[in-house]
N, C-alpha and C. Protein backbone atom coordinates (compact mmCIF):
# COMPACT_ATOMS: atom_id res chain seq x y z
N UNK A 1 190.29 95.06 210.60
CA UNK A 1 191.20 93.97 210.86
C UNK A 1 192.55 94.24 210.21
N UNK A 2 192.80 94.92 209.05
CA UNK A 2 194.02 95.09 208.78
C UNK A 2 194.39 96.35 209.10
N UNK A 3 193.48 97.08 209.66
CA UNK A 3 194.07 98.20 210.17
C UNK A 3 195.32 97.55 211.34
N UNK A 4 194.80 96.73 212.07
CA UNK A 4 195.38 96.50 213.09
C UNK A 4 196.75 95.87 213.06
N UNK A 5 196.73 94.86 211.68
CA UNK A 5 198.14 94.44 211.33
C UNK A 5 199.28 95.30 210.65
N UNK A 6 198.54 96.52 210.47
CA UNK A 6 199.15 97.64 209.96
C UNK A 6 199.68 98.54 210.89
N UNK A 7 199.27 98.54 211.98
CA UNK A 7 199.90 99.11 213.17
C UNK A 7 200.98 98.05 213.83
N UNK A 8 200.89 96.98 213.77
CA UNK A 8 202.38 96.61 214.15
C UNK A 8 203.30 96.58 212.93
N UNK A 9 203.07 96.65 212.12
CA UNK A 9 204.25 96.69 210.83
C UNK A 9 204.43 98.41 210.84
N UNK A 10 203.82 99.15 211.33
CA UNK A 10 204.03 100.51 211.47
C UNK A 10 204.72 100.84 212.42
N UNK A 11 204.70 100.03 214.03
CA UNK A 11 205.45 99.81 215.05
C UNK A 11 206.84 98.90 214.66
N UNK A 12 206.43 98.23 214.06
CA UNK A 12 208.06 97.30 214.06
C UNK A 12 209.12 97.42 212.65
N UNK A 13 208.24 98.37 211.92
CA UNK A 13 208.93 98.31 210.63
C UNK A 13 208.75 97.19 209.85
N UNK A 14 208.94 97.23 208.45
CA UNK A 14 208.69 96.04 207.18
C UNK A 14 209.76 95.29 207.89
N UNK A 15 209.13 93.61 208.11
CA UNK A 15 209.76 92.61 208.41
C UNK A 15 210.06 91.56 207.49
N UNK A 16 210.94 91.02 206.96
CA UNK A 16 210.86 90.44 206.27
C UNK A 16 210.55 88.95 206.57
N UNK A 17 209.63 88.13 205.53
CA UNK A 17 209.29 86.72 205.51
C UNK A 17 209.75 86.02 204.80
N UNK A 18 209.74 85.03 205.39
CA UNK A 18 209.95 83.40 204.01
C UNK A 18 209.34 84.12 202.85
N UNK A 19 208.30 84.46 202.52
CA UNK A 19 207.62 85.10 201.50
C UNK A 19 207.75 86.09 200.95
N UNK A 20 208.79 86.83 201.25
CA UNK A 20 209.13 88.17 200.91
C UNK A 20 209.45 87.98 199.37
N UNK A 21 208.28 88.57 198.37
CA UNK A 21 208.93 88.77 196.66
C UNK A 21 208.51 87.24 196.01
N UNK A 22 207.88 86.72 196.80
CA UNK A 22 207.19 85.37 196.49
C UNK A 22 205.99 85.79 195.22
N UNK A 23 205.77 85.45 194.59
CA UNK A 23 204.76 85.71 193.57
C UNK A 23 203.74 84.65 193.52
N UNK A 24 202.33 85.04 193.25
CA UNK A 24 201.42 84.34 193.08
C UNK A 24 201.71 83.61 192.08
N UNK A 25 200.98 82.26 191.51
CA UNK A 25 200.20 81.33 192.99
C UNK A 25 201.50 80.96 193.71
N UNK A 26 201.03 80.49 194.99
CA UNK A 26 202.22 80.39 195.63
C UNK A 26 201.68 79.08 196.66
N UNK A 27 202.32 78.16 197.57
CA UNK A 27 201.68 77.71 198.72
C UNK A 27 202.10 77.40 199.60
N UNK A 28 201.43 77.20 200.92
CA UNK A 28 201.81 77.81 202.48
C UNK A 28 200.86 77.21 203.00
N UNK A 29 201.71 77.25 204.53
CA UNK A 29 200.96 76.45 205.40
C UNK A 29 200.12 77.34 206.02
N UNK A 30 198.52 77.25 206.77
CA UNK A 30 197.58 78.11 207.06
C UNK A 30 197.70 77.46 208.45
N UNK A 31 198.25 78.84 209.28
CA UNK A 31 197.89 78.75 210.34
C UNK A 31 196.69 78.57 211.21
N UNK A 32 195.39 78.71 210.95
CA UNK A 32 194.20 78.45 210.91
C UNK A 32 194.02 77.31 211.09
N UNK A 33 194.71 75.93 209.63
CA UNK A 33 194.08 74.90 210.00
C UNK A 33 194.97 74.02 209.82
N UNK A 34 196.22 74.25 209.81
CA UNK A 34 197.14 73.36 210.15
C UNK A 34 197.75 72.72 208.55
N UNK A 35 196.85 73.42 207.51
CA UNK A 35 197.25 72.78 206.09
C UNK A 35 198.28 73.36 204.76
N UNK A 36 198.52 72.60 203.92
CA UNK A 36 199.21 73.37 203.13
C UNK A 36 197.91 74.45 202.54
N UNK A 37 198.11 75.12 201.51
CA UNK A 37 197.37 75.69 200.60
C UNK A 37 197.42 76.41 200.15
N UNK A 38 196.99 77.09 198.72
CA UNK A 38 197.47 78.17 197.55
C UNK A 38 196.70 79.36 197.88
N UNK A 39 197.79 79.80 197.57
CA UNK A 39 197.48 81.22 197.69
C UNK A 39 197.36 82.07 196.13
N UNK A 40 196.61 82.26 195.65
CA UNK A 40 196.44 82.36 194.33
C UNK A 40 196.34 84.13 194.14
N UNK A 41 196.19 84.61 195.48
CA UNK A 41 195.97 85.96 195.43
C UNK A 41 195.68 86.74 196.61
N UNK A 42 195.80 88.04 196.72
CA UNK A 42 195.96 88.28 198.07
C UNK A 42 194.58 88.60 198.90
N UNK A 43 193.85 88.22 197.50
CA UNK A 43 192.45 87.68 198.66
C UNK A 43 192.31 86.72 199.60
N UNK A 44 193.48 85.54 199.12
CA UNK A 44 193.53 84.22 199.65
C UNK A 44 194.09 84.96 200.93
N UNK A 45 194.77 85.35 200.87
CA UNK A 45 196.04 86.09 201.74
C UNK A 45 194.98 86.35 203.21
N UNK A 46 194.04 87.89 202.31
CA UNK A 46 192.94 88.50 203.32
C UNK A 46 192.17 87.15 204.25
N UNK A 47 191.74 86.19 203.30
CA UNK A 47 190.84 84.90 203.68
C UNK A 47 191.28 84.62 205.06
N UNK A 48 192.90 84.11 204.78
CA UNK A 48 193.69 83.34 205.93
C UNK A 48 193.51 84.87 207.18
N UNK A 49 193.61 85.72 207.32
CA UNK A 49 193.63 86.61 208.17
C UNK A 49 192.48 86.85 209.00
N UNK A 50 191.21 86.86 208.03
CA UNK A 50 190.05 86.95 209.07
C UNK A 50 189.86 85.47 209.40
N UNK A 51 190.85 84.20 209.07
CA UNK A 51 190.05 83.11 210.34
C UNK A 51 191.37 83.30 211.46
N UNK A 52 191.83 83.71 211.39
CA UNK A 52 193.25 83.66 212.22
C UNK A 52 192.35 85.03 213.22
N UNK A 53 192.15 85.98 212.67
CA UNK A 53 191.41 86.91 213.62
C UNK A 53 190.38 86.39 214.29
N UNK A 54 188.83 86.12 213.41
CA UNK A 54 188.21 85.36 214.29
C UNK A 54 188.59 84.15 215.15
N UNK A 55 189.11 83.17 215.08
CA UNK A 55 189.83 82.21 216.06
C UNK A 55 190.49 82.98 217.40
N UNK A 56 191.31 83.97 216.99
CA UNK A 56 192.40 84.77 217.89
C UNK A 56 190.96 85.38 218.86
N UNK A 57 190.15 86.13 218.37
CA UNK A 57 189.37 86.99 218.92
C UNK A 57 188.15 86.02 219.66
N UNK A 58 187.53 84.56 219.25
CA UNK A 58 186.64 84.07 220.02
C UNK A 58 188.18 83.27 221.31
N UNK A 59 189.18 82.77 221.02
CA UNK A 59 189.99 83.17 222.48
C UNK A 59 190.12 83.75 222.90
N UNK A 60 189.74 85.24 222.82
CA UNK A 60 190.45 86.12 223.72
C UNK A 60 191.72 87.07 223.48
N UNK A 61 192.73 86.11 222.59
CA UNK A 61 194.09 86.79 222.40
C UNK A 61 193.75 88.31 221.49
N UNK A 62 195.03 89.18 221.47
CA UNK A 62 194.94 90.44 221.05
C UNK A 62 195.21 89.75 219.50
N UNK A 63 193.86 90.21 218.58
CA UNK A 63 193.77 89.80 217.32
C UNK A 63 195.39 90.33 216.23
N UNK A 64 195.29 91.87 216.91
CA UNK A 64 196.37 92.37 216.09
C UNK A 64 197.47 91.82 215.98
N UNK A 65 198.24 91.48 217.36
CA UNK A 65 199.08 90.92 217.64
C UNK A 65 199.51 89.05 216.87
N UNK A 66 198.01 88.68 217.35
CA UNK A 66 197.85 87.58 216.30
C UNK A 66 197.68 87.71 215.09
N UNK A 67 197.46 88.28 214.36
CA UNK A 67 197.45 88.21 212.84
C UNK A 67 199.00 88.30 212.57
N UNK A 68 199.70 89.43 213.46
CA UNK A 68 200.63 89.76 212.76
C UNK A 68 201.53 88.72 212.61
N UNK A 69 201.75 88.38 214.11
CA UNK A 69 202.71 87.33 214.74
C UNK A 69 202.50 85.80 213.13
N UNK A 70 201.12 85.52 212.85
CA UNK A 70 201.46 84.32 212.11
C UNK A 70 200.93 84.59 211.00
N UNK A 71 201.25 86.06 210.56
CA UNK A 71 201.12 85.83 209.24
C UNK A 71 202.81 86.09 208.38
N UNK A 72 203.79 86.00 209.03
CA UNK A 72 205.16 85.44 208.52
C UNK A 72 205.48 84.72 207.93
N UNK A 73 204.64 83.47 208.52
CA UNK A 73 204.10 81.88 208.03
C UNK A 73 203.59 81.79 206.48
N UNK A 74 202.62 82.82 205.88
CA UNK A 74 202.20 82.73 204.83
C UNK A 74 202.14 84.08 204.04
N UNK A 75 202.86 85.20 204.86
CA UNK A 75 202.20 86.33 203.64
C UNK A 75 203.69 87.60 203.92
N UNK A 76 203.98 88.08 202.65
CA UNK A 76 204.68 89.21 202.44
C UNK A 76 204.13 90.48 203.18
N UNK A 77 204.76 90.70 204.07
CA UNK A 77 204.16 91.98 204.69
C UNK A 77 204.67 92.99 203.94
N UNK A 78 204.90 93.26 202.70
CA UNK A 78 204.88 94.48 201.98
C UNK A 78 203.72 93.82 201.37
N UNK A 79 203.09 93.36 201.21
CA UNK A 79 201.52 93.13 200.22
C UNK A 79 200.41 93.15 201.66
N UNK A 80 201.20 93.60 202.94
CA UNK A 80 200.01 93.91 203.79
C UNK A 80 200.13 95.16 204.32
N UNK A 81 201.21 95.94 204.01
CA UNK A 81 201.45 97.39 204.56
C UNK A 81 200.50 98.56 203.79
N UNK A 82 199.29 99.18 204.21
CA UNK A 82 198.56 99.48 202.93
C UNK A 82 198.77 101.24 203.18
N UNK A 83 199.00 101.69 202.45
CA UNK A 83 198.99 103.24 202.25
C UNK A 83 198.43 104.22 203.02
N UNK A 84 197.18 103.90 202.59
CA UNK A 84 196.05 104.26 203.13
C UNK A 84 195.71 104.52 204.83
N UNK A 85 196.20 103.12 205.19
CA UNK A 85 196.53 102.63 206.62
C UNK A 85 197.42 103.64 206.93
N UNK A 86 198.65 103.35 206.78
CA UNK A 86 199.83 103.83 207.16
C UNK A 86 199.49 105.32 207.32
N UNK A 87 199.35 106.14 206.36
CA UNK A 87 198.57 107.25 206.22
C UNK A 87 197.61 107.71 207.48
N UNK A 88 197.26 107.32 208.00
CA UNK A 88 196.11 107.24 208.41
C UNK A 88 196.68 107.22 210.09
N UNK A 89 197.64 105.77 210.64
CA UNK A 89 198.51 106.02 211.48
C UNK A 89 199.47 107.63 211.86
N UNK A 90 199.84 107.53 210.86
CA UNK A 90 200.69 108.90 210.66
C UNK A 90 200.05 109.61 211.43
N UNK A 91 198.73 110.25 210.78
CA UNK A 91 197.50 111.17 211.16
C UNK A 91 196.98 110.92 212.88
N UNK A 92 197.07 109.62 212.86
CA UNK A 92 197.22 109.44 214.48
C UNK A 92 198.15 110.15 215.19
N UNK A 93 199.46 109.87 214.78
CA UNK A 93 200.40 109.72 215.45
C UNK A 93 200.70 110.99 215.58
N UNK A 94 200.63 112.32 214.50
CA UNK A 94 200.59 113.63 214.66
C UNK A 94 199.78 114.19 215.85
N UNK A 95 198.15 113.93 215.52
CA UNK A 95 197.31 114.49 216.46
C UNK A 95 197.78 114.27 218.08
N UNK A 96 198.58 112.60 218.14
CA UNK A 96 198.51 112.52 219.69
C UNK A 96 199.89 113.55 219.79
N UNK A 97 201.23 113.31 219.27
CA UNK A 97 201.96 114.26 219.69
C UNK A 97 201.95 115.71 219.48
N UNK A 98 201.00 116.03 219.21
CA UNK A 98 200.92 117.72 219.13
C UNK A 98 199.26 118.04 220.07
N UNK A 99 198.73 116.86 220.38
CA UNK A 99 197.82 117.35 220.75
C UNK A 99 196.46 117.78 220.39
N UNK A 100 196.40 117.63 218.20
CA UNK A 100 195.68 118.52 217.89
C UNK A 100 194.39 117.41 217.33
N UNK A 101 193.33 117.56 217.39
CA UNK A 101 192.15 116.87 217.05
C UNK A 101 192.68 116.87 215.44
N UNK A 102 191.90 115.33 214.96
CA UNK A 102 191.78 115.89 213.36
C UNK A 102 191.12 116.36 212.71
N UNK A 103 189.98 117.28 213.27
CA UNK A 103 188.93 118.37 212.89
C UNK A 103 188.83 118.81 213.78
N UNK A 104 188.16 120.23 213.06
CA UNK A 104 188.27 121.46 214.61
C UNK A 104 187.00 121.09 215.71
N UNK A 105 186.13 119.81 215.18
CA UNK A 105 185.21 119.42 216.59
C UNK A 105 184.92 117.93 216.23
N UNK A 106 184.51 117.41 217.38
CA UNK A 106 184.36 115.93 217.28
C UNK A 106 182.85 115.88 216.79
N UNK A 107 182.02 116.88 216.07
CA UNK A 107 180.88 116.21 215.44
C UNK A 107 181.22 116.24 214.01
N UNK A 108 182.23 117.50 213.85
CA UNK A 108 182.80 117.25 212.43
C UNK A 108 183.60 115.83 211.27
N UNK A 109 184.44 115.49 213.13
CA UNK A 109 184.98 114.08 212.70
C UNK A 109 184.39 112.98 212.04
N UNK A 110 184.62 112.22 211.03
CA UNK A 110 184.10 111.26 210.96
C UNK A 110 184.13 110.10 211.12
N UNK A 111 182.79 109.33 211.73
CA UNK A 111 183.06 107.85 212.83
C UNK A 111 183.98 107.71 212.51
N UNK A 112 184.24 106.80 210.42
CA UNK A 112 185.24 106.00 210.93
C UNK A 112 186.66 106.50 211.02
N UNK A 113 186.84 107.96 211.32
CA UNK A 113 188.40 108.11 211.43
C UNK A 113 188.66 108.14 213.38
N UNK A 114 187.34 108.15 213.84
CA UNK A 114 187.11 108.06 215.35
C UNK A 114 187.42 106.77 215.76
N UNK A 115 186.71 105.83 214.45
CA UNK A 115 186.81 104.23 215.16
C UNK A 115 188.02 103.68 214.65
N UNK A 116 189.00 104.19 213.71
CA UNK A 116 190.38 103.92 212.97
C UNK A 116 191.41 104.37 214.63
N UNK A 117 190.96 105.64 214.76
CA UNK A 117 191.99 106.54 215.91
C UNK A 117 191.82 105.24 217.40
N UNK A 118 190.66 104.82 217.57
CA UNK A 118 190.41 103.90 218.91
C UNK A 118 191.34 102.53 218.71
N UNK A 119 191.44 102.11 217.44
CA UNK A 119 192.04 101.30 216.95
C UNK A 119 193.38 100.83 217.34
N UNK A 120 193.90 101.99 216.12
CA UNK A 120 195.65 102.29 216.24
C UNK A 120 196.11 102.55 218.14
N UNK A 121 194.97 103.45 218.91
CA UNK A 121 195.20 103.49 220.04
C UNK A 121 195.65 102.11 221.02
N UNK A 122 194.30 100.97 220.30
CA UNK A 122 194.33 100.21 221.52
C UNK A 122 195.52 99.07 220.93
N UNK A 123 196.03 99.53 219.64
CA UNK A 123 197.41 98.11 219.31
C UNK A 123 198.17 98.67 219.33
N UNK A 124 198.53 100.28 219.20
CA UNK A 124 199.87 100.83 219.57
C UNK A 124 200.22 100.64 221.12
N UNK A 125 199.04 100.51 221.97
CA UNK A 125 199.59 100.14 223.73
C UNK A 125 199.66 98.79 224.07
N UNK A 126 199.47 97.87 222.57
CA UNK A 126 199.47 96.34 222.38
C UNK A 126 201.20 96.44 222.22
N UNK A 127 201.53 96.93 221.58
CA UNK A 127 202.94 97.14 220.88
C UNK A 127 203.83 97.40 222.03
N UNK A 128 203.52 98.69 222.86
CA UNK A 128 204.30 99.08 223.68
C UNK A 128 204.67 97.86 224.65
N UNK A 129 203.48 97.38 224.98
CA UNK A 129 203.19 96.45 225.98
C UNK A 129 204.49 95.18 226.28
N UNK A 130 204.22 94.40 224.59
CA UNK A 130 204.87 93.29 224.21
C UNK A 130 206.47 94.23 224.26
N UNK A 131 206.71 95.12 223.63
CA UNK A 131 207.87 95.67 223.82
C UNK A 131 208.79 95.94 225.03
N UNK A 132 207.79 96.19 226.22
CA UNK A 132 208.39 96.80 227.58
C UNK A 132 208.64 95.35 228.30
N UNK A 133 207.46 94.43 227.57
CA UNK A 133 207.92 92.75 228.37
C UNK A 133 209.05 92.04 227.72
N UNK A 134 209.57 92.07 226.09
CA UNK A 134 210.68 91.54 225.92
C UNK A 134 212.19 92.55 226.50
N UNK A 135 211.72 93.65 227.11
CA UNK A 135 212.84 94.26 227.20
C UNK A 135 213.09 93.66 228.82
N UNK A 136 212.21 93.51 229.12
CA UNK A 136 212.33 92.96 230.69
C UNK A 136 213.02 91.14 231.17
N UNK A 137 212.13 90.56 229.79
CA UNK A 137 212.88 89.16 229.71
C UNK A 137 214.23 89.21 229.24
N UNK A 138 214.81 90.09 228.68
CA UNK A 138 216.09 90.27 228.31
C UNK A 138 217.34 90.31 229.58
């Protein structure tokens, strides 16, 4: 799940929020349920994300897209841009433009850099998507 909000902050660049440099405890309205509430830590942070995902995902909508889109509302997207992630995109983003697997065979690979790569795949053509339609409403 945060892989996925990590691919549009990887697509759109660090955006800045109401929250940007905000320090714990802090409080915000939860898109989820319509309330104020503290955020005491960026577990609280994680909390608000998987109901905003699950909600997003038993509708239907593209979760990634939804997390990202309302978590402006309550969270510093430099305390959601994770290294690791980003890292990891990168490693995507090499293999597709050069072509090259990220091990020399796909039994070598491991799942989860198979199920990370399906990932970044299916919200980077989330990205493009929303991108090619605001360029069109323009």
């Amino acid at each position: 799940m945060l892989l996925r909000i990590n691919v549009w902050i990887s697509f759109n660049g660090l955006q800045d929020s109401a929250f940007k440099g905000v320090e714990f405890p802090y409080v915000a309205k939860c898109p989820s349920n319509g309330r104020k509430s503290e955020f005491g830590s960026i577990l609280d942070i994680y909390d608000e994300i998987i109901r905003i995902y699950e909600e997003a995902d038993d509708k239907g909508f593209n979760v990634g897209k939804s997390v990202y889109d309302l978590s402006f509302y309550f969270a510093d997207h430099a305390l959601l841009a994770d290294n690791n992630m980003q890292n990891r995109i990168k490693e995507f983003q090499f293999c597709k433009t050069f072509s090259c697997p990220p091990y020399p065979s796909l039994n070598e690979t491991p799942a989860d850099i198979i199920d990370d790569f399906f990932i970044i795949e299916e919200e980077y053509n989330h990205c493009i998507k929303k991108q090619q339609e605001e360029k069109k409403d323009a």
